[in-house]
C-alpha atoms as a PDB file:
ATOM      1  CA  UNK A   1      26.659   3.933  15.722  1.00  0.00           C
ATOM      2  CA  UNK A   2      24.531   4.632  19.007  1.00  0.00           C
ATOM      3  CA  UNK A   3      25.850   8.195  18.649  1.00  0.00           C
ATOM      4  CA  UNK A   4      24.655   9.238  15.286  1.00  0.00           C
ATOM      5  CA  UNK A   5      21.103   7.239  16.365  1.00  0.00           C
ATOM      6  CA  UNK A   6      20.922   9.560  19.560  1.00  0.00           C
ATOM      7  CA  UNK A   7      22.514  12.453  17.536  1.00  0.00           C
ATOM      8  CA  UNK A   8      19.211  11.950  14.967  1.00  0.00           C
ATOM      9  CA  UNK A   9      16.833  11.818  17.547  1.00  0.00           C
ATOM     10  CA  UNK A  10      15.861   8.141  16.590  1.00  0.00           C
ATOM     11  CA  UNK A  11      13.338   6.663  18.364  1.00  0.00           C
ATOM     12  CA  UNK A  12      12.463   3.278  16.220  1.00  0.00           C
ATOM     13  CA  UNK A  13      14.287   1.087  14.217  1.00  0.00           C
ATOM     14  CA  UNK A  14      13.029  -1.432  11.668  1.00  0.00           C
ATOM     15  CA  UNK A  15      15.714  -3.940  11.123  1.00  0.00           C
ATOM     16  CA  UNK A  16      15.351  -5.627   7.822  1.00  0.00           C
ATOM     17  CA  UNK A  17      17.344  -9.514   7.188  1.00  0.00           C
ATOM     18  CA  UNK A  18      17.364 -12.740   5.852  1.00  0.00           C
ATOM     19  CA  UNK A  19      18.094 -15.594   8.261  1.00  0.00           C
ATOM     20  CA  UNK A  20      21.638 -15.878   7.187  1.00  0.00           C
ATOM     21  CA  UNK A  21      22.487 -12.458   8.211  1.00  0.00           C
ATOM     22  CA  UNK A  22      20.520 -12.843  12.124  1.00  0.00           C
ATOM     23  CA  UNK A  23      23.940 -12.652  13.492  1.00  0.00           C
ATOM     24  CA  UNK A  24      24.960  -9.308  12.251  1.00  0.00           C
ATOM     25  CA  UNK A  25      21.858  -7.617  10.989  1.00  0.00           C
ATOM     26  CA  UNK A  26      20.027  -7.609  14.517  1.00  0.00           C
ATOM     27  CA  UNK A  27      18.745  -5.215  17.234  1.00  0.00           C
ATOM     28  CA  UNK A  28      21.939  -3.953  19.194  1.00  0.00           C
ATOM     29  CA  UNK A  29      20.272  -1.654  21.424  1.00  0.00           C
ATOM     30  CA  UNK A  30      17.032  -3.205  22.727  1.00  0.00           C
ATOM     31  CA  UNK A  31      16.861  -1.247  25.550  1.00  0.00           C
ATOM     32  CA  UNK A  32      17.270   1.941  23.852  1.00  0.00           C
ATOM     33  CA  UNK A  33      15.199   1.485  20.966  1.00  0.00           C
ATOM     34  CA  UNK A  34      11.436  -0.003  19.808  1.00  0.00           C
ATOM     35  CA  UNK A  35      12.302  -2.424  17.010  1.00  0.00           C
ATOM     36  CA  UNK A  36      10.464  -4.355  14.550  1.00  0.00           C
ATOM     37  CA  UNK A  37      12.464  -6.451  12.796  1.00  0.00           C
ATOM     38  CA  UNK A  38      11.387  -8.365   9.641  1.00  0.00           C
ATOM     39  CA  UNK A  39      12.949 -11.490   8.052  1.00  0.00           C
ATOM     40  CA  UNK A  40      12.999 -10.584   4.007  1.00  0.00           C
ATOM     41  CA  UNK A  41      15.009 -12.436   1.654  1.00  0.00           C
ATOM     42  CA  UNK A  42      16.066  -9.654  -0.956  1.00  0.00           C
ATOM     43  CA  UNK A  43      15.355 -12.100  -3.728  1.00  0.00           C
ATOM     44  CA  UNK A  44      12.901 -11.218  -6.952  1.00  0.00           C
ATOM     45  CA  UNK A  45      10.308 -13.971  -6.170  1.00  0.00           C
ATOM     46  CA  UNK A  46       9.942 -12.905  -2.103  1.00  0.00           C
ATOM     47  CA  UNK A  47       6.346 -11.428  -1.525  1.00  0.00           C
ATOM     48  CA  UNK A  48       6.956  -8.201   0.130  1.00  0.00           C
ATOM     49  CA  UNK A  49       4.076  -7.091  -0.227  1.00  0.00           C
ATOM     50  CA  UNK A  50       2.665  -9.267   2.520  1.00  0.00           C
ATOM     51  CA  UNK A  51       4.751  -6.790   5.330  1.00  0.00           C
ATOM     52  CA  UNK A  52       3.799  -3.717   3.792  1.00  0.00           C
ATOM     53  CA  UNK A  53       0.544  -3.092   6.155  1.00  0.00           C
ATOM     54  CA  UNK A  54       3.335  -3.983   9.562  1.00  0.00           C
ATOM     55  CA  UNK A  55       5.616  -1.325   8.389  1.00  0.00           C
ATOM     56  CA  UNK A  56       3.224   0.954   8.181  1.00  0.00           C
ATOM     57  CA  UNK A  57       1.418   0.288  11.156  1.00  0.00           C
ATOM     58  CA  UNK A  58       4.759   0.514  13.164  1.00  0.00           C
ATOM     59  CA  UNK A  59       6.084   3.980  11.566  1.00  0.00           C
ATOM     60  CA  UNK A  60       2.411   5.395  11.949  1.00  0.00           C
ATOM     61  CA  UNK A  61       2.725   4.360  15.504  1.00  0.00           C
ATOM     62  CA  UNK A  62       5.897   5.614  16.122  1.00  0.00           C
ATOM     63  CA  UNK A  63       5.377   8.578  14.077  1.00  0.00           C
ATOM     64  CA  UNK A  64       2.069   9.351  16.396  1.00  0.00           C
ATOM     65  CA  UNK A  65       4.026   9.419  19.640  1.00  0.00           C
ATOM     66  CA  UNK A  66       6.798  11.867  18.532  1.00  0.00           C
ATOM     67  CA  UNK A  67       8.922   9.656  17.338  1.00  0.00           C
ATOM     68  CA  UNK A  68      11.667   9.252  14.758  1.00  0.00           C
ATOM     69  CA  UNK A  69      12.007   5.754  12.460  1.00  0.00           C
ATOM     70  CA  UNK A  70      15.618   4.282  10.859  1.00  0.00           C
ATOM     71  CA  UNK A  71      14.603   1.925   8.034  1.00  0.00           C
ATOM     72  CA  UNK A  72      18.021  -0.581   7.553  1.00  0.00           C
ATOM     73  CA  UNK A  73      19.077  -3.780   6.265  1.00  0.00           C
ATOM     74  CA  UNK A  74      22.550  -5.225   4.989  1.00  0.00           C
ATOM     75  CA  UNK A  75      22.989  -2.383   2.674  1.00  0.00           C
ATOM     76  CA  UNK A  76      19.787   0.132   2.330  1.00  0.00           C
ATOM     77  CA  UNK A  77      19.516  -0.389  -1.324  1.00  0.00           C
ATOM     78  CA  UNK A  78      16.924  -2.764  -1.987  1.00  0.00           C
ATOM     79  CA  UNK A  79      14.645  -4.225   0.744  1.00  0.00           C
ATOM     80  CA  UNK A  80      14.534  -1.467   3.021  1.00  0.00           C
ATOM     81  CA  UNK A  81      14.351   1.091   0.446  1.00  0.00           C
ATOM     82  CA  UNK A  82      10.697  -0.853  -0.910  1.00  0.00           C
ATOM     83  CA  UNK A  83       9.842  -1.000   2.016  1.00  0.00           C
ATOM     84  CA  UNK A  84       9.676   3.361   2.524  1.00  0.00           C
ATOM     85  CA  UNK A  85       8.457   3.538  -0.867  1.00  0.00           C
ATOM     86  CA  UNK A  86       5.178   1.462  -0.216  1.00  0.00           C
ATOM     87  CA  UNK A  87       5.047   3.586   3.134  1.00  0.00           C
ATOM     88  CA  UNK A  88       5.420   7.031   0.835  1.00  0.00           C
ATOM     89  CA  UNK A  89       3.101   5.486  -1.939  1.00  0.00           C
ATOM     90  CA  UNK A  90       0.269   4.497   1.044  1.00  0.00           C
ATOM     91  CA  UNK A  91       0.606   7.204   2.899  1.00  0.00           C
ATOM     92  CA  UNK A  92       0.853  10.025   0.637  1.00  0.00           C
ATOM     93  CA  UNK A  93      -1.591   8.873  -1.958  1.00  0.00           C
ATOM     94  CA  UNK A  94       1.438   8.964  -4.330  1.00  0.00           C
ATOM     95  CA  UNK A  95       2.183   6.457  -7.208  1.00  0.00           C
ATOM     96  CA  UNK A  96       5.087   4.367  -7.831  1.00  0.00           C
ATOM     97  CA  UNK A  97       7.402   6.787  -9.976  1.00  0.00           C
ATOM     98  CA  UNK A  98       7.015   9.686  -7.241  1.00  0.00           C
ATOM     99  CA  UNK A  99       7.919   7.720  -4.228  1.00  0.00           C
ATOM    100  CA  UNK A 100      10.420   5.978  -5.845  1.00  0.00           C
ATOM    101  CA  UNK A 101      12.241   9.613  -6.678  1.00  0.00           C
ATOM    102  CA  UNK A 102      11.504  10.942  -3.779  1.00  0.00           C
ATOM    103  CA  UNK A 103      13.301   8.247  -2.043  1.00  0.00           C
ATOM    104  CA  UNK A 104      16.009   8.224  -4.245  1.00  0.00           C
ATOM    105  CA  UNK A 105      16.600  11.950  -3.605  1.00  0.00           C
ATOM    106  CA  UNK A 106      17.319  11.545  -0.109  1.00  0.00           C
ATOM    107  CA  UNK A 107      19.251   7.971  -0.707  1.00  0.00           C
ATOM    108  CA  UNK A 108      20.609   7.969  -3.877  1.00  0.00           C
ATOM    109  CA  UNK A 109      22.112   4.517  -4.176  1.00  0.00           C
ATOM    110  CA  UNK A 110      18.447   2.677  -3.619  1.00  0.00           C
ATOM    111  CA  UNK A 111      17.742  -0.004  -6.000  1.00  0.00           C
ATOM    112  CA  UNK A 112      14.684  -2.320  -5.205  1.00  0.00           C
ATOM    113  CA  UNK A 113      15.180  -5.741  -6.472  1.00  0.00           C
ATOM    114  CA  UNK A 114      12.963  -6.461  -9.787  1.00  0.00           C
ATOM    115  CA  UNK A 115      10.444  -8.302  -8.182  1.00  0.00           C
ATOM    116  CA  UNK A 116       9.990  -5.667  -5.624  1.00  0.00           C
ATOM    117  CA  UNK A 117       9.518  -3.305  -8.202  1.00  0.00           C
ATOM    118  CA  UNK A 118       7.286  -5.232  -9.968  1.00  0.00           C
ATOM    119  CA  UNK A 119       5.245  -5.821  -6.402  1.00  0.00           C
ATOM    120  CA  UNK A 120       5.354  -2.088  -5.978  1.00  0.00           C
ATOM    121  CA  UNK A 121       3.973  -1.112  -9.015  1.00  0.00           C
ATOM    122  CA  UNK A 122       1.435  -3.015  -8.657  1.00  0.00           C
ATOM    123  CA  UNK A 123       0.809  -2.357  -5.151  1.00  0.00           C
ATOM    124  CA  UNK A 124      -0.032   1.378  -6.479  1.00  0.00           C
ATOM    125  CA  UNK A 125      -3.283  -0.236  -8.069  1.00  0.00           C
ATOM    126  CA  UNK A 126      -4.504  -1.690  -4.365  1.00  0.00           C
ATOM    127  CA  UNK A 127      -3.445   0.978  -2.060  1.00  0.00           C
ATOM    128  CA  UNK A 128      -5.510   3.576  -4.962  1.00  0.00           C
ATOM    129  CA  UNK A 129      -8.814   1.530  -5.105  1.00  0.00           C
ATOM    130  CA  UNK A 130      -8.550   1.207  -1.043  1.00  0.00           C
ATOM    131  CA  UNK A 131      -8.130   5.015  -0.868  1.00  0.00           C
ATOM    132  CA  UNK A 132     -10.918   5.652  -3.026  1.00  0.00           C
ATOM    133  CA  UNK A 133     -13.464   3.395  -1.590  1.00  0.00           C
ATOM    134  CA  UNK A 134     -12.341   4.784   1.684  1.00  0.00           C
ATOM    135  CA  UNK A 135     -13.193   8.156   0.562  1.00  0.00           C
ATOM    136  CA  UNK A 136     -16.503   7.260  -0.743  1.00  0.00           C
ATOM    137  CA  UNK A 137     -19.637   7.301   1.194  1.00  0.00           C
ATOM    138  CA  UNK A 138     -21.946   4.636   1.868  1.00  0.00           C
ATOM    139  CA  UNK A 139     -24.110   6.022  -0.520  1.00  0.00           C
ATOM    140  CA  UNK A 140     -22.254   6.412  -2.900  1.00  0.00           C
ATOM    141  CA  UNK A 141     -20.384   3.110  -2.628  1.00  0.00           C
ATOM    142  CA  UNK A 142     -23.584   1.449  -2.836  1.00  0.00           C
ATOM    143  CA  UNK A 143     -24.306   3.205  -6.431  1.00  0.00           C
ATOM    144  CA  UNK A 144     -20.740   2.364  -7.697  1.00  0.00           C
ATOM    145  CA  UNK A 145     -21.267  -1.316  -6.936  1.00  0.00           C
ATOM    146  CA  UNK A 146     -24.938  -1.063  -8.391  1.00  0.00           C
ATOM    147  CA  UNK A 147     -26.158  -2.556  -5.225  1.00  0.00           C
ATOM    148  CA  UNK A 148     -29.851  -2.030  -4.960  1.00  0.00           C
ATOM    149  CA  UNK A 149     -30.556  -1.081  -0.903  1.00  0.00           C
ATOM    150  CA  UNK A 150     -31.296  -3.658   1.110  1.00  0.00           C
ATOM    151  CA  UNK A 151     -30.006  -6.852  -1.040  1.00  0.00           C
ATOM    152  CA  UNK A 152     -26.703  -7.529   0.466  1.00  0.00           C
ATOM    153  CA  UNK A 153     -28.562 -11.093   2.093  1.00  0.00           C
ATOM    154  CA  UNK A 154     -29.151 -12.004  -1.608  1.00  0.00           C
ATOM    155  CA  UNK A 155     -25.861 -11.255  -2.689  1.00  0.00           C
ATOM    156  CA  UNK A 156     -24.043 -13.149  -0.359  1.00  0.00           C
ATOM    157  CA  UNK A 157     -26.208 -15.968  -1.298  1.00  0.00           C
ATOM    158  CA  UNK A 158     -25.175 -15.126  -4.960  1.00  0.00           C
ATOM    159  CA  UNK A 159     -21.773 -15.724  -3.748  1.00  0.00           C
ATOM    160  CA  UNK A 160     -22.022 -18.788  -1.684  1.00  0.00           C
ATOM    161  CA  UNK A 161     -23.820 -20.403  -4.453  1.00  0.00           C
ATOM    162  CA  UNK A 162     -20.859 -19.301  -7.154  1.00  0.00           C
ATOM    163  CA  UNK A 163     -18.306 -20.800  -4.838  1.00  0.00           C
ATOM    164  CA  UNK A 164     -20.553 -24.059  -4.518  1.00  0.00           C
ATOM    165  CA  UNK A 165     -20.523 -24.042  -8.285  1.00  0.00           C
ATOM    166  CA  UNK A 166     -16.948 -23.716  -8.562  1.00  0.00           C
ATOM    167  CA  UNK A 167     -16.473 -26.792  -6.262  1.00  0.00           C
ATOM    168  CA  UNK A 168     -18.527 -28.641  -8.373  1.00  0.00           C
ATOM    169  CA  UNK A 169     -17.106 -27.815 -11.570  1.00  0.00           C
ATOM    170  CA  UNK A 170     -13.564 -28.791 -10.090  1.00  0.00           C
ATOM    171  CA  UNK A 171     -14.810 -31.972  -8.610  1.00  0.00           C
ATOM    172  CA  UNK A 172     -16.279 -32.478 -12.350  1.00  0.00           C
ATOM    173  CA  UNK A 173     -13.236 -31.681 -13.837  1.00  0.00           C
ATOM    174  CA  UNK A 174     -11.125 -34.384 -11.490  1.00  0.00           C
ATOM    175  CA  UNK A 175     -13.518 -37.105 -11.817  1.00  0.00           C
ATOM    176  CA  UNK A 176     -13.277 -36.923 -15.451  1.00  0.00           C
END
């Protein structure tokens, strides 16, 4: 396979396995190649939306210095494919439906797992509110939050007292 890599100018390779598979699913060509490799059961109830900010990070870096990422696993049709989506969803501003097809068009076999649909779709609601308080100013962050200038102080006391009460109504609970 080193020829079709070099052929495709790749650069960066994100290798995508369970434990079980460490023996075949692994970097072959260290030397060659910047690798990140990720241990992901393809299994509904795995959270993976917990390596969603490393992927990115790594093909934005890669991307940045010229570079060229492969996205594999065992068989490209479920992990690593959720995996690009989340990057196309983040990175693009793009919801769930539009990666997803976009994907699909250049792979056309990809089928995420259920859960990592259901992770994805939901993912669309985070990466959206991040975008749009990153787009907002200070200003105008401050008036969507109804945050009066100059109380922050009193509202993390607000919320240091609300998780002291929440202690105490679980100790209350427990005791009885």
């Amino acid at each position: 396979q080193l020829p079709i890599l070099q052929k495709h100018g790749i650069t960066h390779v994100i290798c995508i396995r369970q434990n079980i598979e460490a023996n075949f699913i692994k970097p072959n060509f260290q030397q060659l190649f910047r690798y990140l490799v990720l241990d992901i059961a393809d299994n509904p109830v795995e959270n993976i939306i917990r390596f969603f900010p490393m992927t990115k990070e790594f093909i934005d870096g890669s991307l940045q210095s010229g570079g060229k990422v492969l996205v594999h696993g065992n068989a490209g049709i479920s992990r690593s494919a959720a995996l690009v989506i989340a990057y196309i969803m983040e990175t693009f501003g793009v919801k769930y439906r539009d990666a997803f097809t976009y994907v699909q068009e250049r792979r056309f076999c990809i089928n995420p797992n259920a859960g990592f649909v259901h992770q994805l779709q939901e993912y669309e609601a985070i990466y959206l509110a991040k975008l749009t308080i990153q787009m907002m100013s200070p200003l105008q962050l401050e008036r969507s939050l109804s945050v009066p200038p100059g109380t922050t102080g009193s509202l993390k006391r607000m919320h240091e007292e609300d998780e002291d009460l929440g202690t105490m109504q679980v100790a209350a609970a427990q005791n009885g």
